[in-house]
Protein backbone atom coordinates (compact mmCIF):
# COMPACT_ATOMS: atom_id res chain seq x y z
CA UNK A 1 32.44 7.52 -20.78
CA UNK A 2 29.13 6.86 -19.96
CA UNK A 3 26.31 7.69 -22.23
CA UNK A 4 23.26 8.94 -21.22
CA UNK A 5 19.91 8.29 -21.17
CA UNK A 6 16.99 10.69 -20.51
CA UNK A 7 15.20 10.36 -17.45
CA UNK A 8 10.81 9.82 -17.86
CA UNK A 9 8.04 9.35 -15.94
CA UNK A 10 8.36 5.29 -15.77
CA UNK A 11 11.98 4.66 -14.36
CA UNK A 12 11.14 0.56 -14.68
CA UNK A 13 10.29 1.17 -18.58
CA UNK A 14 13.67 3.31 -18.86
CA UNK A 15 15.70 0.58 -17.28
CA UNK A 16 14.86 -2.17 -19.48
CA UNK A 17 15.35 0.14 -22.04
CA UNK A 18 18.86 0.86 -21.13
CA UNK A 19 19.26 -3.43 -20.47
CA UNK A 20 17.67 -3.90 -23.74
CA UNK A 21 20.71 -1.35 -25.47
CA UNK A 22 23.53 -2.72 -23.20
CA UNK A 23 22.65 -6.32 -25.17
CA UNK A 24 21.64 -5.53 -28.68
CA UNK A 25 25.03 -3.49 -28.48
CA UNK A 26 26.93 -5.29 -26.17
CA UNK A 27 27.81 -2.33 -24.72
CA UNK A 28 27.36 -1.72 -20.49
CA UNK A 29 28.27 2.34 -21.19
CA UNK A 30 24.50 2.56 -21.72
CA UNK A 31 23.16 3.23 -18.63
CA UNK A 32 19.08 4.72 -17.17
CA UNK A 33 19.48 7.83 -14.97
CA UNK A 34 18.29 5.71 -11.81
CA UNK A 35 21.47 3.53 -12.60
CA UNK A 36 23.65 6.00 -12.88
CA UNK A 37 22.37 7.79 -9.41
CA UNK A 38 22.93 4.40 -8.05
CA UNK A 39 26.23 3.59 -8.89
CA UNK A 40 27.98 5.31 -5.95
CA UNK A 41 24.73 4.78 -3.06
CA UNK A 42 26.52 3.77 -0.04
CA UNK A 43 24.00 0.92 1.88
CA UNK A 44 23.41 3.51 4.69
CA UNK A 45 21.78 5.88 1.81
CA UNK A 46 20.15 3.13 0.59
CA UNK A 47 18.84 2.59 4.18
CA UNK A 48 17.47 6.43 4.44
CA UNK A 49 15.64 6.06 0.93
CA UNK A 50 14.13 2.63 1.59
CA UNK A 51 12.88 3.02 5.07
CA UNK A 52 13.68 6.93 6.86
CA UNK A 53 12.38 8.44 3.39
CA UNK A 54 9.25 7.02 3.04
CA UNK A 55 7.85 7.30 6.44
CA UNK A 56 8.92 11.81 6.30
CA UNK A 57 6.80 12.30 2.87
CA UNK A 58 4.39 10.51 4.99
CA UNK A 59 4.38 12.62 8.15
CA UNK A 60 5.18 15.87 6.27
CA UNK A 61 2.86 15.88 3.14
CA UNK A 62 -0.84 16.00 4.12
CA UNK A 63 -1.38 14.32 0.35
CA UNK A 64 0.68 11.31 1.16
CA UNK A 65 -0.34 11.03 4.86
CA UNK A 66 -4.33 11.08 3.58
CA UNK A 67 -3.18 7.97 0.75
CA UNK A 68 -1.86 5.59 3.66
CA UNK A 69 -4.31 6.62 6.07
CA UNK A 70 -7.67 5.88 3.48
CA UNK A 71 -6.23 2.72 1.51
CA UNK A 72 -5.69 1.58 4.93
CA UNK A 73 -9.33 1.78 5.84
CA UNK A 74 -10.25 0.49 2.39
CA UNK A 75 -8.08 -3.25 2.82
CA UNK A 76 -8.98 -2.96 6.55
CA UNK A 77 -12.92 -3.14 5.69
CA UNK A 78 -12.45 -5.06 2.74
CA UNK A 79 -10.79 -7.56 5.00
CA UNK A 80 -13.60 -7.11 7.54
CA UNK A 81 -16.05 -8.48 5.05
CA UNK A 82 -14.54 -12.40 5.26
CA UNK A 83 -16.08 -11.80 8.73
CA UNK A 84 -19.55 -11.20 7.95
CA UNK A 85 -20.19 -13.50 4.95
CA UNK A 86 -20.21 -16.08 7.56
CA UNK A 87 -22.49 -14.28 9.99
CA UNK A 88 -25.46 -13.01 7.66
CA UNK A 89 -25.91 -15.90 4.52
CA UNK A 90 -25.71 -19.24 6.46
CA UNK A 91 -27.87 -17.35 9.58
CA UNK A 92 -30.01 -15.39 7.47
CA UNK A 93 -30.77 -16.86 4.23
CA UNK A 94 -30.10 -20.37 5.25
CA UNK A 95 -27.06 -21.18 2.48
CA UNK A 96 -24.00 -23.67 3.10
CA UNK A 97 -20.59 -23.65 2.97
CA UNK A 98 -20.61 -23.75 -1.23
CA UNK A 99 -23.33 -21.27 -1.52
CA UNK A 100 -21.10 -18.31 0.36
CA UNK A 101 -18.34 -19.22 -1.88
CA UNK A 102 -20.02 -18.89 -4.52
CA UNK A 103 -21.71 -15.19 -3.55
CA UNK A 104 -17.59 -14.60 -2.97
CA UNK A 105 -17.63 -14.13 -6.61
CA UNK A 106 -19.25 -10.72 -6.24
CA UNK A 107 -15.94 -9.68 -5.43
CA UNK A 108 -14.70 -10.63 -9.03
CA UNK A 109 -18.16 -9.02 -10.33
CA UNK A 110 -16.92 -5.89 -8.89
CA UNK A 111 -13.59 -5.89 -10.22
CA UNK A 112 -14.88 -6.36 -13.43
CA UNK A 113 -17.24 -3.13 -13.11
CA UNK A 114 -13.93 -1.10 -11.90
CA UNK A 115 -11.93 -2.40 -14.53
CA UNK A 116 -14.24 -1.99 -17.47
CA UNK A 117 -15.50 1.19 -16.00
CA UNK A 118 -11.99 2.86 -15.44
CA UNK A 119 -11.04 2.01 -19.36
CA UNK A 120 -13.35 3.48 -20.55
CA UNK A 121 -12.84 6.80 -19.08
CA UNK A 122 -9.00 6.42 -20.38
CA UNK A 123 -9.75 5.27 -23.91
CA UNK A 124 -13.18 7.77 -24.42
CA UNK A 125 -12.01 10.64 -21.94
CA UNK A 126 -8.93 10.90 -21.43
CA UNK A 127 -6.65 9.83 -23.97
CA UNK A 128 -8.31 12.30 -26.29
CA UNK A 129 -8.03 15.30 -24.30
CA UNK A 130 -4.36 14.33 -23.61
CA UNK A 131 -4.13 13.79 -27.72
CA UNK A 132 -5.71 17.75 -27.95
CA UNK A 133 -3.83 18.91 -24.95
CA UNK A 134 -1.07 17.46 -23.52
CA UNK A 135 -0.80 15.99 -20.39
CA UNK A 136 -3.30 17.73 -17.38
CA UNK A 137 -2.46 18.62 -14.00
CA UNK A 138 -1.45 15.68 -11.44
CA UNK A 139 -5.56 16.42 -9.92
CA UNK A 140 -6.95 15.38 -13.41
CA UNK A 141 -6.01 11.92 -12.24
CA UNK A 142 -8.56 11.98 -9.48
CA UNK A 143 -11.72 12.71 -11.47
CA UNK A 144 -13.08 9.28 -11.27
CA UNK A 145 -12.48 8.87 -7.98
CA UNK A 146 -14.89 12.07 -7.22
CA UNK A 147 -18.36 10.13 -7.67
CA UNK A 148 -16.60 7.02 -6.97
CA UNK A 149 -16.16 8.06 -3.75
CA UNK A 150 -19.34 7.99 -2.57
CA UNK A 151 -19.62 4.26 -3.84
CA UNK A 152 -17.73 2.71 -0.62
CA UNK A 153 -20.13 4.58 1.70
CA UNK A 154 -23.04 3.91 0.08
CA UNK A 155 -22.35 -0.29 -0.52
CA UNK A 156 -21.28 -0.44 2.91
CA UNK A 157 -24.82 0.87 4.16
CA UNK A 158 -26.83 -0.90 1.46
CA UNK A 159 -25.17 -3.99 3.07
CA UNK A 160 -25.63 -3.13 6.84
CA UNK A 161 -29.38 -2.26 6.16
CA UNK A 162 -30.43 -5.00 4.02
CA UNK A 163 -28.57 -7.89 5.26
CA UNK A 164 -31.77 -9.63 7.24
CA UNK A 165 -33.41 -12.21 6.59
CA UNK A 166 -36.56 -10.32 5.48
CA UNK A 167 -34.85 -8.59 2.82
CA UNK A 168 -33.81 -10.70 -0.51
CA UNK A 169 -29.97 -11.88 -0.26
CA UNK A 170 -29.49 -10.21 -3.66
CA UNK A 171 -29.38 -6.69 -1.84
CA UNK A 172 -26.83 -7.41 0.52
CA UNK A 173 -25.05 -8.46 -2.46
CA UNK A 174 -25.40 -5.72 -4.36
CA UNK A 175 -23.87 -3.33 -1.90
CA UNK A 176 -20.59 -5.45 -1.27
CA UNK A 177 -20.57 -5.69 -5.86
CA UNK A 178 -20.92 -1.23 -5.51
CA UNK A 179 -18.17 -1.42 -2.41
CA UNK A 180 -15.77 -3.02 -4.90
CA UNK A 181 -16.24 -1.88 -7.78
CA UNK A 182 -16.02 1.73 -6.70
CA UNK A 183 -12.95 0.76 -4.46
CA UNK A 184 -11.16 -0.21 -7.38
CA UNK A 185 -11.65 2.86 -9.40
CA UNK A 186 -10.64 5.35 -6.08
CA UNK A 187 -7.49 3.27 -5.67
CA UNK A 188 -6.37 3.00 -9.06
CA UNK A 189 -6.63 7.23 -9.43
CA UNK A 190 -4.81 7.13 -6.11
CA UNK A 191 -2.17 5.35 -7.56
CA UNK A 192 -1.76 6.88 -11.03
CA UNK A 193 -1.34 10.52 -9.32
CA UNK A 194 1.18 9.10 -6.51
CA UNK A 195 3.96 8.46 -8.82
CA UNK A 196 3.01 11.46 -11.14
CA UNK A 197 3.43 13.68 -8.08
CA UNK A 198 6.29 12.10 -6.75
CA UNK A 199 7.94 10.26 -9.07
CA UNK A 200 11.69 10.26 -7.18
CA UNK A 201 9.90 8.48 -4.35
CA UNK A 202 7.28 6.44 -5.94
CA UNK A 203 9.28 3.18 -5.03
CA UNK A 204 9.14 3.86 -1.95
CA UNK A 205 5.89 5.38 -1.14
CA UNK A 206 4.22 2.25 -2.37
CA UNK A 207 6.09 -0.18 -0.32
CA UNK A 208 5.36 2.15 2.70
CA UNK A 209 1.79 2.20 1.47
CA UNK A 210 1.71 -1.43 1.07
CA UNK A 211 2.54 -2.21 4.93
CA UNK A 212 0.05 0.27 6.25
CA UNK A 213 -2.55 -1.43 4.38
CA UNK A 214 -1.06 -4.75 4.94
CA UNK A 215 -0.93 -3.91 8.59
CA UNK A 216 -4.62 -2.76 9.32
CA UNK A 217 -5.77 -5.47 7.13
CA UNK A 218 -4.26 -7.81 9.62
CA UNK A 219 -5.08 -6.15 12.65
CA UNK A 220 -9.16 -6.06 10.78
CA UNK A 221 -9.23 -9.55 10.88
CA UNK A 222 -8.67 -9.86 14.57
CA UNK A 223 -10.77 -7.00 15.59
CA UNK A 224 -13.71 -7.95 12.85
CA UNK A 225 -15.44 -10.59 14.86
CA UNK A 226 -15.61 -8.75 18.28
CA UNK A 227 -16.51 -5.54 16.71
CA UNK A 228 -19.88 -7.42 14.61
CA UNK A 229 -20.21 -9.62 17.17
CA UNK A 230 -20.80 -6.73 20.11
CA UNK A 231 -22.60 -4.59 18.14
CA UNK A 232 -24.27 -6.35 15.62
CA UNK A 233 -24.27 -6.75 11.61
CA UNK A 234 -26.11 -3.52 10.94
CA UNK A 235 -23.94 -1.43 13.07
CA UNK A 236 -20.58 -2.60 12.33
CA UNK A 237 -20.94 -2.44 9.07
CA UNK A 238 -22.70 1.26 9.89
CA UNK A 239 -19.71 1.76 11.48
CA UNK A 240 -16.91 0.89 8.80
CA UNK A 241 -19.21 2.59 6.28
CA UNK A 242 -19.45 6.28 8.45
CA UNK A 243 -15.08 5.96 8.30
CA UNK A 244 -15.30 5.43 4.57
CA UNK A 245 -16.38 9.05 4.98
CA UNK A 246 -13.37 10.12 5.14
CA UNK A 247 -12.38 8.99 1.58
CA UNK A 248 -14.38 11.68 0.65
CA UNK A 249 -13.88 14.46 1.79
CA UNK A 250 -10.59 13.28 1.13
CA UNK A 251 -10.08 13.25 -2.37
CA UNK A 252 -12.40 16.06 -3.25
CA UNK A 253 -10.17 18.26 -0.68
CA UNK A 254 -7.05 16.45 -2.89
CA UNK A 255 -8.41 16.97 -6.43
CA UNK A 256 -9.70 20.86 -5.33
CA UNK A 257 -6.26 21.79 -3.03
CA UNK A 258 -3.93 19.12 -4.18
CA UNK A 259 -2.05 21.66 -6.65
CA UNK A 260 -1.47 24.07 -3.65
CA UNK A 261 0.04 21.32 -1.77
CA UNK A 262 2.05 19.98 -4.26
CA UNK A 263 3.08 23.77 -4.48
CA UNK A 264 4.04 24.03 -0.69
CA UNK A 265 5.82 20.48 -0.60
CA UNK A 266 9.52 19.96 -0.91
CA UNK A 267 8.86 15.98 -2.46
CA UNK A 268 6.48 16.69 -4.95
CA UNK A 269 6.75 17.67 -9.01
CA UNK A 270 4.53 21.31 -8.73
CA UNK A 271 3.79 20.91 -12.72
């Protein structure tokens, strides 16, 4: 006989619950949901959920399809930037090799801002409300991400614009420090509502997610230095900041519609 456990939200937490009980017990009838689906997966199902699964949600749910199309663009520009450091601070503001590393630190600046920034909204914000509550709709998620939005777009132009010689180095600065920071916040509201919305394909979903943004973060360094090179600092950059346009329109359309979709889709949780 096998006993039980209660499926939640985290399936990792549950299963080294259920580890956790086999030892202090000694006992292997204790067993997570996820295990006990598991038991009897043939490798051809296994095959389906890893790799055929993924790429449907993808295809059929415009939610999903937006997530892997815009954290694409995000790692793909991000990546972009390790071409222009080397372009605009030794050419324009005369630094060396150690001085660009050390503007490189911008980066953990950024992350900083994000991190510190995004805490704060769970500990002062949200927490409470979900405290007074319960838990909000999958959407509530995205509120961050609604002004944070606009941070990619505008660091990317602050950059392109200001990155001359004429204009202090700080600015330049300043706008990749807003790029990343704001990033951060977008993509970690992305990826607290992907799981809450689809939490039987989470798994999988990320590791699809991963290799698009793995794969146009490659392809971004090999198109990077043609693309700045032909058309200059200003309007590649210009460029990669009018396609972080799409992030959004993106989420506000996901945060406004994102219920309804959930609503029409055969992969998602609906409440």
């Amino acid at each position: 006989m096998l006993l039980f456990l209660p499926e939640t939200s985290s399936a990792t937490i549950l299963l080294r619950r259920a580890q956790r009980l086999r030892k202090v017990f000694n006992d292997n009838r204790f067993m997570s949901q996820s295990e006990i689906d598991q038991r009897n997966m043939r490798i051809s199902d296994v095959a389906v959920d890893a790799l055929i699964k993924p790429l449907e949600i993808t295809i059929k749910d415009p939610a999903v399809l937006f997530v892997q199309v815009y954290t694409a663009i995000i790692y793909g520009i991000y990546y972009s930037f390790f071409e222009v450091f080397p372009l605009v601070y030794p050419v324009d503001y005369g630094m060396n090799l150690g001085e660009i590393g050390l503007v490189f630190l911008c980066i953990l600046v950024a992350c900083i801002l994000g991190v510190v920034t995004y805490a704060l909204y769970i500990h002062f914000w949200m927490n409470p409300r979900i405290a007074r509550f319960g838990f909000p709709a999958q959407e509530a998620r995205l509120i961050p991400a609604l002004p944070a939005s606009f941070g990619p777009t505008i660091g990317l132009f602050l950059f392109a614009w200001t990155a001359r010689a004429s204009v202090h180095w700080i600015a330049p600065t300043i706008g990749i420090t807003i790029y990343g920071a704001t990033v951060f916040i977008v993509m970690q509201c992305v990826f607290v509502y992907i799981p809450l919305t689809y939490p039987m394909y989470a798994a999988s979903l990320f590791a699809a997610n991963d290799f698009f943004r793995s794969a146009l973060a490659c392809g971004s360094v090999l198109f990077a230095h043609p693309l700045f090179g032909n058309l200059g600092v200003a309007r590649g950059v210009s460029l990669l900041g009018g396609l972080s346009v799409i992030g959004i329109i993106g989420i506000w359309l996901l945060y406004f519609y994102g219920a309804r979709l959930r609503a029409l889709s055969k992969f998602a949780v609906s409440e």
